[in-house]
N, C-alpha and C. Protein backbone atom coordinates (compact mmCIF):
# COMPACT_ATOMS: atom_id res chain seq x y z
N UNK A 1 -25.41 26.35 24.08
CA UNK A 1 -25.27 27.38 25.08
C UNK A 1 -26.33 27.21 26.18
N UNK A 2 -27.82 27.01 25.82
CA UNK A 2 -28.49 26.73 26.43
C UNK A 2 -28.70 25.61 27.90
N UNK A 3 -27.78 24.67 27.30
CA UNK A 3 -27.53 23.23 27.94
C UNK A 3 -26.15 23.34 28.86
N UNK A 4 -25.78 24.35 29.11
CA UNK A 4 -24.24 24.75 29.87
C UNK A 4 -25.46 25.81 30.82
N UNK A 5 -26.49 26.04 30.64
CA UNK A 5 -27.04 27.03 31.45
C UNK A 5 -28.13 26.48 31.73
N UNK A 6 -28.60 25.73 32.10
CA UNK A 6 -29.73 24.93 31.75
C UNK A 6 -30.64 25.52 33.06
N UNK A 7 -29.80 24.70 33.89
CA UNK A 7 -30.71 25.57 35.33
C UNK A 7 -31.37 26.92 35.42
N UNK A 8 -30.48 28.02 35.02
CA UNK A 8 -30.67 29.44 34.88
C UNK A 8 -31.77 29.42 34.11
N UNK A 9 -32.39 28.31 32.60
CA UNK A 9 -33.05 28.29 32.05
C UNK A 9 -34.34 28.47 32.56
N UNK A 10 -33.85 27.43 33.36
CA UNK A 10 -35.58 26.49 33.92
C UNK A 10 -36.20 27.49 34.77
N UNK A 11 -34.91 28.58 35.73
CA UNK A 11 -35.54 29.25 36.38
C UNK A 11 -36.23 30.52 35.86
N UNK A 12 -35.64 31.33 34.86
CA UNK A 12 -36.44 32.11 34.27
C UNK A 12 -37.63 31.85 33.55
N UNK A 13 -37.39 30.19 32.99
CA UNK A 13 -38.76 30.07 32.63
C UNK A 13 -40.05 29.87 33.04
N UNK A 14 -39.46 29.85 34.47
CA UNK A 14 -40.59 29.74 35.91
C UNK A 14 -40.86 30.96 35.90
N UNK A 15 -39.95 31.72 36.19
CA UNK A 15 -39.98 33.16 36.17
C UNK A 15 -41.07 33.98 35.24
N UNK A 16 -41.19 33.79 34.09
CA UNK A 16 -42.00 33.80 32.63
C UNK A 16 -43.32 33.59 32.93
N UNK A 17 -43.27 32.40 33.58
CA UNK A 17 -44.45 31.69 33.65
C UNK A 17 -45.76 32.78 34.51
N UNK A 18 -44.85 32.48 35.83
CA UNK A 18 -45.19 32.95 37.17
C UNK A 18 -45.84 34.44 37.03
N UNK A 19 -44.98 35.65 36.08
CA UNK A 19 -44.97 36.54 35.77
C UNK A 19 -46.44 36.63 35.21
N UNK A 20 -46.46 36.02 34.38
CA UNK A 20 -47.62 35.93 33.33
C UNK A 20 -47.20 36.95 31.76
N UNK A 21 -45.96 37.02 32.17
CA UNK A 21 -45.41 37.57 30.84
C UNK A 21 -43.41 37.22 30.68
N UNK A 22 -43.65 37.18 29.27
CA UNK A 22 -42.27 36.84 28.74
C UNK A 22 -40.90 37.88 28.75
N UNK A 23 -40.97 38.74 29.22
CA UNK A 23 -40.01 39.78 29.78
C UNK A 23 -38.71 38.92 29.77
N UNK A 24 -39.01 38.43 30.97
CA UNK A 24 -37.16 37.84 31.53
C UNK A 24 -36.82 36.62 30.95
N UNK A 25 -37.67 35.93 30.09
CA UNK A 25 -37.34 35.15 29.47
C UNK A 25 -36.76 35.70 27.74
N UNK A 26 -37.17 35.99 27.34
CA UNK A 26 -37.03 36.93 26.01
C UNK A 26 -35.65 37.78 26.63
N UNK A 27 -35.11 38.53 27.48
CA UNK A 27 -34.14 38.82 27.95
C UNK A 27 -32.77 37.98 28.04
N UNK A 28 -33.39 36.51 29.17
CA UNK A 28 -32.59 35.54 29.08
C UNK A 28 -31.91 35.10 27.58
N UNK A 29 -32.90 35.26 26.78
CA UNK A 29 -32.53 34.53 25.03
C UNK A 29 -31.78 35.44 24.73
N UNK A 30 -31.94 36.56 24.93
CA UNK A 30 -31.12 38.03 23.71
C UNK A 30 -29.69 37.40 24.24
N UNK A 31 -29.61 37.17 25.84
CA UNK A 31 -28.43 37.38 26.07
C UNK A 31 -27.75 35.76 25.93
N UNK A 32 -27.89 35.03 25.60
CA UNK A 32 -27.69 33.69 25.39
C UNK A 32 -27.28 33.75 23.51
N UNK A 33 -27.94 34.71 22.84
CA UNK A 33 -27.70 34.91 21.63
C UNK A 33 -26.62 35.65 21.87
N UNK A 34 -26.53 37.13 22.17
CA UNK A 34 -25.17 37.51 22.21
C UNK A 34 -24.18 37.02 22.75
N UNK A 35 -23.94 36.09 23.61
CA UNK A 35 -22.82 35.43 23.86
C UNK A 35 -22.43 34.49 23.45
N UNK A 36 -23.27 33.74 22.43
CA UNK A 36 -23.33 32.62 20.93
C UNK A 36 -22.47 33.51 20.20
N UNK A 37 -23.04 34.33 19.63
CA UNK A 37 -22.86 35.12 18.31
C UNK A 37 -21.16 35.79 18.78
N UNK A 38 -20.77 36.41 19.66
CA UNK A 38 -19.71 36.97 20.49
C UNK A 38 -18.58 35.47 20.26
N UNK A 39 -19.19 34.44 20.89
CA UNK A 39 -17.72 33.14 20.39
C UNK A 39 -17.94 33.16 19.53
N UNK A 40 -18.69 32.69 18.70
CA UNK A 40 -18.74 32.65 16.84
C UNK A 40 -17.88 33.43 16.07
N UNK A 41 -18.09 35.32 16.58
CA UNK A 41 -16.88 36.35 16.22
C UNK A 41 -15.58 36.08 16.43
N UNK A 42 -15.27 35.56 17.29
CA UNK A 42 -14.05 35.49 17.98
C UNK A 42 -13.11 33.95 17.58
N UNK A 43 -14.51 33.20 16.68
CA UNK A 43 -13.88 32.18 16.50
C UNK A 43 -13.49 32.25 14.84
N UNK A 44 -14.32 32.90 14.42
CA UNK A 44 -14.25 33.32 13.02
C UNK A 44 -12.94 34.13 12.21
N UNK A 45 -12.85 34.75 13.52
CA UNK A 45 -11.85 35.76 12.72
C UNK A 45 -10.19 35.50 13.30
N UNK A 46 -9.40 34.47 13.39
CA UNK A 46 -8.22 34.26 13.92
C UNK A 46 -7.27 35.47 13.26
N UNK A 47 -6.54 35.24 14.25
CA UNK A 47 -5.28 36.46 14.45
C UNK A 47 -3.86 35.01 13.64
N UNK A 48 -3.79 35.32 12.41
CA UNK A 48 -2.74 34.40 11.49
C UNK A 48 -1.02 35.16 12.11
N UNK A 49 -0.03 34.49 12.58
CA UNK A 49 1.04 34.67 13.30
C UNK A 49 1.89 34.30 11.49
N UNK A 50 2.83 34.82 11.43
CA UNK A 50 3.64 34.39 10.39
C UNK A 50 4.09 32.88 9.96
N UNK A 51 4.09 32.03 11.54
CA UNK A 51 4.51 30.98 10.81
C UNK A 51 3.05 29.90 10.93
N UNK A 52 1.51 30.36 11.11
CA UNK A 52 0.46 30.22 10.91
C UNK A 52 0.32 30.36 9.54
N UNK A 53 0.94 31.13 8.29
CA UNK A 53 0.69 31.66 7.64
C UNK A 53 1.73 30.67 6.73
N UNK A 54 2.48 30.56 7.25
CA UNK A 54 3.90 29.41 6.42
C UNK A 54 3.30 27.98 6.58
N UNK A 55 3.04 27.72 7.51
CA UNK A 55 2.43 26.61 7.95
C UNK A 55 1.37 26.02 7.35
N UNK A 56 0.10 26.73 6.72
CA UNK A 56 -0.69 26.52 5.92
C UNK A 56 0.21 26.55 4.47
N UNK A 57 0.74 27.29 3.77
CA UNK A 57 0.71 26.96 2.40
C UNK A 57 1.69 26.00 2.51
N UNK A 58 2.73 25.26 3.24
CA UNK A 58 3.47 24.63 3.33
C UNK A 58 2.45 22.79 3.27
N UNK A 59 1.70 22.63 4.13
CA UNK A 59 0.48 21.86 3.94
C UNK A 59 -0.15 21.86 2.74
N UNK A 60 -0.03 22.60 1.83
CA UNK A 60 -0.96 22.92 0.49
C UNK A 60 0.21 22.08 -0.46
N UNK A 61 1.41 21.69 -0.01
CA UNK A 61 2.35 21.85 -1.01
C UNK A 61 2.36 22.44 -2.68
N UNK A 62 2.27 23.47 -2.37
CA UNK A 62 2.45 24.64 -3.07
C UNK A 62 3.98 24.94 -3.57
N UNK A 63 4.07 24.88 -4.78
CA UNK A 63 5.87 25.68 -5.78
C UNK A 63 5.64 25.97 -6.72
N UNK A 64 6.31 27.52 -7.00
CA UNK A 64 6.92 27.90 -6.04
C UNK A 64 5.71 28.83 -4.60
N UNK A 65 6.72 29.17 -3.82
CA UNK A 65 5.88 30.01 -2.58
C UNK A 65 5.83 31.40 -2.78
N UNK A 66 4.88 31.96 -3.02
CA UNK A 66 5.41 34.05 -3.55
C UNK A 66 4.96 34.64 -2.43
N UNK A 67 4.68 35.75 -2.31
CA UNK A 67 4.48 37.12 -1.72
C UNK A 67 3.00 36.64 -1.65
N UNK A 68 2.57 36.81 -2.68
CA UNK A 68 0.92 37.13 -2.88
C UNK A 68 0.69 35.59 -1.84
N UNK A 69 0.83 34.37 -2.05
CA UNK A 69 0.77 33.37 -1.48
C UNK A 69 0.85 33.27 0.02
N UNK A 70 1.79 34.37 0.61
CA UNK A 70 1.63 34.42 2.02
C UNK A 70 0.59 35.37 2.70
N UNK A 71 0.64 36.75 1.65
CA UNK A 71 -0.75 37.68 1.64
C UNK A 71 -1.57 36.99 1.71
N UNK A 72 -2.20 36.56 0.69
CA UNK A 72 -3.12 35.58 0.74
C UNK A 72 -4.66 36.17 1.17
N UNK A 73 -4.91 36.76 1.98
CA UNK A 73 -5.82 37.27 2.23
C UNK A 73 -7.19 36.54 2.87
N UNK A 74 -8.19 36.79 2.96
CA UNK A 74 -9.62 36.06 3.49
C UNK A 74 -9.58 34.48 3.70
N UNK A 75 -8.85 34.14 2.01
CA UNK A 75 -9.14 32.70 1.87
C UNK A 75 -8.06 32.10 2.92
N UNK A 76 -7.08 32.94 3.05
CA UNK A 76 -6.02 31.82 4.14
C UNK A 76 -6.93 32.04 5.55
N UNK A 77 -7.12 32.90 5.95
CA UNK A 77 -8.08 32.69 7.03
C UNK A 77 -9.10 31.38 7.29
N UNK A 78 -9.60 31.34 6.17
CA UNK A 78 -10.96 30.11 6.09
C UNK A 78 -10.07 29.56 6.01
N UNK A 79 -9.30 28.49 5.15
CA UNK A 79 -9.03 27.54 5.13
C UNK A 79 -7.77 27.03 6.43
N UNK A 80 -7.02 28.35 7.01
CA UNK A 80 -6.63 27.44 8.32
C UNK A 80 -7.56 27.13 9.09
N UNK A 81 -8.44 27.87 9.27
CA UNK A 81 -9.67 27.92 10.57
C UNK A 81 -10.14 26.60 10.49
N UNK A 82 -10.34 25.80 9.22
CA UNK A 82 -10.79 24.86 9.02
C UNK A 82 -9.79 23.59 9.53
N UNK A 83 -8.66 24.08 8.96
CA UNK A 83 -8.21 22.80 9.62
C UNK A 83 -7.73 22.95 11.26
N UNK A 84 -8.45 23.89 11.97
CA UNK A 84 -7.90 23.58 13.71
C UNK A 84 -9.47 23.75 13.65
């Protein structure tokens, strides 16, 4: 994240400097963390479409296919996430 912002970096850290205190730099970070942590959420938690959901246990070759198998729950989450 840092390295997509790099410039903005350098300048607050002038900024920091110049200041003689870490204010806007410590600022700069919080918000460089929350917008890490914010894709991370967003990457973590996919929205599974029905045939997202067929699609994985079909890959598992799995028989027979049940109910509970398309439920599935947490673990189908992780393990599609993994494979995209």
């Amino acid at each position: 994240m840092i390295s997509q912002t790099q410039k903005e970096y350098y300048e607050v850290l002038s900024q920091s400097d110049k200041a003689g205190k870490s204010t806007v730099f410590i600022e700069y970070m919080l918000k460089v963390i929350d917008e890490s942590l914010g894709q991370l959420l967003d990457f973590s938690n996919p929205t599974l479409s029905a045939e997202d959901r067929l699609e994985y246990f079909v890959s598992l070759g799995k028989a027979p296919f049940t109910r509970k198998d398309y439920i599935g729950g947490r673990v189908v989450y992780e393990r599609l996430a993994a494979l995209h």
